[in-house]
Protein backbone atom coordinates (compact mmCIF):
# COMPACT_ATOMS: atom_id res chain seq x y z
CA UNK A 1 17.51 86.95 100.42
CA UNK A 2 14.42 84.78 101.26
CA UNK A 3 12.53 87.52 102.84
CA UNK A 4 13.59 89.98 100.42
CA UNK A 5 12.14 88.00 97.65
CA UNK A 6 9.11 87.81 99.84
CA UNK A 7 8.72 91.39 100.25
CA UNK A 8 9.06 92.37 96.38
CA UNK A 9 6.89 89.51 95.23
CA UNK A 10 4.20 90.44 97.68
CA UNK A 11 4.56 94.48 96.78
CA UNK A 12 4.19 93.15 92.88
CA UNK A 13 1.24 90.73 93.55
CA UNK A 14 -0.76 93.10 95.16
CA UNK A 15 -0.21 95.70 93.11
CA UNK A 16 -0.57 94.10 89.70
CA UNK A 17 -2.49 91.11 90.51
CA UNK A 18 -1.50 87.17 91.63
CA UNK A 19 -1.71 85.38 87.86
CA UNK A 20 -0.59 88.61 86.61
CA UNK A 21 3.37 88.56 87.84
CA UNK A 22 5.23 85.68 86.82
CA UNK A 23 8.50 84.33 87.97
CA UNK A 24 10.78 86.36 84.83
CA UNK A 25 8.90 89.62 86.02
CA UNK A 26 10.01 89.09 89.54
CA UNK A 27 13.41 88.08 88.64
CA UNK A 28 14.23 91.10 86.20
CA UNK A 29 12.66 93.26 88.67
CA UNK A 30 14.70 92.37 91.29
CA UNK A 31 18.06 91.90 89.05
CA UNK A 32 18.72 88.24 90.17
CA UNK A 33 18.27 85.19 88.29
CA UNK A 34 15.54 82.70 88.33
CA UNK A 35 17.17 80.21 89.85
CA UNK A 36 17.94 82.46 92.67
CA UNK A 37 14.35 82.49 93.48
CA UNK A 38 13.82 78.42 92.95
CA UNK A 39 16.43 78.19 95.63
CA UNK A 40 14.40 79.23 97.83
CA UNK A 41 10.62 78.53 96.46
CA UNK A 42 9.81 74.98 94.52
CA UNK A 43 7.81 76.83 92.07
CA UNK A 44 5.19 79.67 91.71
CA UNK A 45 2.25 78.12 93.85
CA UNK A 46 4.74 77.95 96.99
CA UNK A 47 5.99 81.59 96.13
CA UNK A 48 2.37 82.89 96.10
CA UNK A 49 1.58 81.22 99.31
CA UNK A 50 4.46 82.37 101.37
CA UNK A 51 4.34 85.99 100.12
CA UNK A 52 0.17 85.79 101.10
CA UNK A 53 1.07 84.46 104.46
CA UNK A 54 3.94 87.10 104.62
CA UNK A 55 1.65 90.03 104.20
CA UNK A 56 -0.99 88.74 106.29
CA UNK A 57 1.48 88.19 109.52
CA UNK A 58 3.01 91.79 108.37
CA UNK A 59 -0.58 93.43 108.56
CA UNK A 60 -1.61 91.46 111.72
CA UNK A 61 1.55 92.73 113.62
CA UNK A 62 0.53 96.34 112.56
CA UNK A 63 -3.79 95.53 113.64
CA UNK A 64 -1.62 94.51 116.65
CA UNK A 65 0.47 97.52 117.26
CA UNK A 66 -3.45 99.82 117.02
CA UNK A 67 -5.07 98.04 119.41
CA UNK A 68 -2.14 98.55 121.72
CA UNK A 69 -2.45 102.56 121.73
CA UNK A 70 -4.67 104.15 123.93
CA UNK A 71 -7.44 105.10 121.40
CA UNK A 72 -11.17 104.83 121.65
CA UNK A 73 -13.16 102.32 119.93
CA UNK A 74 -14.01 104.35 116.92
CA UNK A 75 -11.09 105.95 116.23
CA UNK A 76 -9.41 102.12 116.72
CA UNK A 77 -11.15 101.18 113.69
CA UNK A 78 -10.48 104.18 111.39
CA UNK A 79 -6.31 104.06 112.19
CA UNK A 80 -6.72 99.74 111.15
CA UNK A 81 -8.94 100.92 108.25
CA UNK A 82 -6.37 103.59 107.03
CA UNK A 83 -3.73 101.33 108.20
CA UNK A 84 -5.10 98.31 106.09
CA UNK A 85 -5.30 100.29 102.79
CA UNK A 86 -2.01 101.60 102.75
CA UNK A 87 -0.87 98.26 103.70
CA UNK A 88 -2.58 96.94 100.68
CA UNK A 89 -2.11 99.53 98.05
CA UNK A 90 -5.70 100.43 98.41
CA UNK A 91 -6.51 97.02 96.22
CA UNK A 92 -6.85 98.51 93.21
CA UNK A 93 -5.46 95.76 91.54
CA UNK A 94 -7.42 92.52 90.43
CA UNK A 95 -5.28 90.59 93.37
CA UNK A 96 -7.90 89.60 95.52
CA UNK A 97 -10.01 87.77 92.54
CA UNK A 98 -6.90 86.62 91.30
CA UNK A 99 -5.66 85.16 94.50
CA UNK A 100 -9.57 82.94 95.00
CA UNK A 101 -9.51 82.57 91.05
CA UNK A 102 -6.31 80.80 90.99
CA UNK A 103 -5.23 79.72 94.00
CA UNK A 104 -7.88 78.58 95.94
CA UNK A 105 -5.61 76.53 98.80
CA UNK A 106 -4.22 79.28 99.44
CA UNK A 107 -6.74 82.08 99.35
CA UNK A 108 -8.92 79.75 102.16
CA UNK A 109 -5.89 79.05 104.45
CA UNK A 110 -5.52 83.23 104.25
CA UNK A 111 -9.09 83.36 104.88
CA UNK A 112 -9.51 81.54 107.89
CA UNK A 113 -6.45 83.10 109.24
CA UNK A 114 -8.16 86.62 108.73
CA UNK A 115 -11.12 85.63 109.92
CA UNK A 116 -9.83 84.45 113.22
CA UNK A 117 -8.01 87.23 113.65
CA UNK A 118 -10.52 89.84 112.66
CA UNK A 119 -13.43 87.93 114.88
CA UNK A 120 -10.88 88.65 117.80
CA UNK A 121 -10.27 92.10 117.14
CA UNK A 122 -13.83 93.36 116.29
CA UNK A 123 -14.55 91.26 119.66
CA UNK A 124 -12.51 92.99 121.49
CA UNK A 125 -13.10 96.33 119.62
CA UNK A 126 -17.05 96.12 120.11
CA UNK A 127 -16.26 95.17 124.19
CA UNK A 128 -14.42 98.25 124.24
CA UNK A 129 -16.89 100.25 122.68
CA UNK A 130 -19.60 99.21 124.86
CA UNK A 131 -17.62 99.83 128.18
CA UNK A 132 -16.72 103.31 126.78
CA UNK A 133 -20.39 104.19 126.07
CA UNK A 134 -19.55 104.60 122.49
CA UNK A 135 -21.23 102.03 121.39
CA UNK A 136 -25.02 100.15 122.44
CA UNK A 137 -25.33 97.37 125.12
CA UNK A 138 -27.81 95.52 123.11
CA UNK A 139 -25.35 94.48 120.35
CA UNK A 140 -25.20 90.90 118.86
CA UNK A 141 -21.58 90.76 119.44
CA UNK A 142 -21.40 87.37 117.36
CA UNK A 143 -23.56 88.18 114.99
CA UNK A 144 -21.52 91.89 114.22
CA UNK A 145 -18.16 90.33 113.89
CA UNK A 146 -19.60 87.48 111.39
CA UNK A 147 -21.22 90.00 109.23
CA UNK A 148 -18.54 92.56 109.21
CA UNK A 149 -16.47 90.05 108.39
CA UNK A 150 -18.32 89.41 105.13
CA UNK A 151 -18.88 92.93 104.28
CA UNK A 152 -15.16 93.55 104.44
CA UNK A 153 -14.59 91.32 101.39
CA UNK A 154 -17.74 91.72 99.57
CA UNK A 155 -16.82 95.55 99.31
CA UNK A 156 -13.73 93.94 97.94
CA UNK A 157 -15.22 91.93 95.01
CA UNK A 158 -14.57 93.83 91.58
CA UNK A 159 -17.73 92.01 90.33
CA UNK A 160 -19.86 93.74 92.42
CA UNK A 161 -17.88 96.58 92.42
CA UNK A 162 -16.09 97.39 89.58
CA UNK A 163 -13.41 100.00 89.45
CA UNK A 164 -14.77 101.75 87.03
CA UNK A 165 -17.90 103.00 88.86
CA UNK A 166 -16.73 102.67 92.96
CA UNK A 167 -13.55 104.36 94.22
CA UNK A 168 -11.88 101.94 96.31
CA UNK A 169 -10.77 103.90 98.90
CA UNK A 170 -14.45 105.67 99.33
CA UNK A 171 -16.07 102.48 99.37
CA UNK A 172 -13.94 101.53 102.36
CA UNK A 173 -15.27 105.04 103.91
CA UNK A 174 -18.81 103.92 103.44
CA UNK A 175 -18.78 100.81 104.45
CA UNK A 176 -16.96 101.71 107.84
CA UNK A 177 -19.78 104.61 108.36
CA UNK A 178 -22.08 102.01 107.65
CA UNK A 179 -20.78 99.53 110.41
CA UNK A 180 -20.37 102.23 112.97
CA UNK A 181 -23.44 103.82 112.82
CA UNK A 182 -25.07 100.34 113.43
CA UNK A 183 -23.57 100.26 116.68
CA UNK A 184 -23.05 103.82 118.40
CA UNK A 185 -24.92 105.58 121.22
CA UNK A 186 -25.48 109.28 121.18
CA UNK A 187 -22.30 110.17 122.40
CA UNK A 188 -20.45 107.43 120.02
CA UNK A 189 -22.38 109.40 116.47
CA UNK A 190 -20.94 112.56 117.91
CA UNK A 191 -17.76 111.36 118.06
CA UNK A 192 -17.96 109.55 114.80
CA UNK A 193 -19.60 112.66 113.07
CA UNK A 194 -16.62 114.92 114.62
CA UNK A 195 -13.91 112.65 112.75
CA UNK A 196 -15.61 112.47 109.92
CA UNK A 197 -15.76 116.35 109.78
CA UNK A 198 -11.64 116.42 110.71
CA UNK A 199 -11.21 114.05 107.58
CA UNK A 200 -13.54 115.75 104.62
């Protein structure tokens, strides 16, 4: 029951927001009582913790389950991009602002676990890339993973851009084009410009 609570509360918190669901809403939506839930979580803050660390080990085992196929570097990053978005409901919920907004704790413990596990991949990613030709020798490997790292969640920041004006999935297109054409050879634009063609 644990887990399944887990599941539904995470589903509901990222797709209407962290502050937004309370403890009733999950309840009726799930047809058990409240006290169901407090058997299992003290209270709200615990509840939005565990589901955050629930769908962070959920989308690291899938990151995981890419970067064990036999793709190329570019098309690595475009199956965890796609991956990552369906994963999330494509944000376009407030849950992300919601999550630092109100829960701090717990939106920096998720943090540093993301970025440790995004500096690996993009390390190993960008190694890849090199050794396939796809991308430049010259790169600033720890430099790139820092700043992609950032870019990820500024594109993410309704502030800066608001729904209303930036299509969240499109902004997730451009900022990938952006971070791959700062790194390919010759051969790795062709192949970039190729799947981009396949996708429009």
């Amino acid at each position: 029951m644990k887990e399944q609570i887990l599941e539904k509360a995470a589903q509901m918190f990222i797709t209407l927001g962290f502050k937004s669901v309370t403890m009733d809403d999950l309840s009726q939506n799930m047809g058990i009582s409240k006290k169901t839930i407090y058997q299992f979580f003290e209270n709200k803050n615990e509840l939005v913790h565990e589901a955050s660390l629930f769908v962070y080990e959920k989308i690291s085992a899938g990151i995981d389950a890419i970067c064990d196929l036999d793709n190329n570097a570019i098309e690595e990053l475009i199956h965890i991009k796609d991956f990552v978005m369906t994963a999330l409901n494509d944000e376009k919920s407030p849950a992300l602002y919601q999550l630092s907004k109100f829960y701090p704790e717990t939106f920096k413990f998720i943090r540093k676990l993301e970025f440790e596990k995004m500096q690996s991949c993009v390390v190993r990613n960008l190694l890849n890339g090199i050794s396939e030709g796809l991308y430049r020798q010259d790169l600033n490997i720890p430099f790139i993973t820092r700043i992609y790292f950032q870019g990820v969640f500024a594109i993410k920041d309704i502030e800066v851009f608001p729904q209303a004006e930036f299509n969240s999935q499109a902004v997730q297109d451009f900022y990938l084009d952006y971070h791959l054409r700062s790194l390919v050879t010759p051969k790795g634009l062709k192949l970039l410009e190729e799947k981009l063609k396949k996708q429009s």
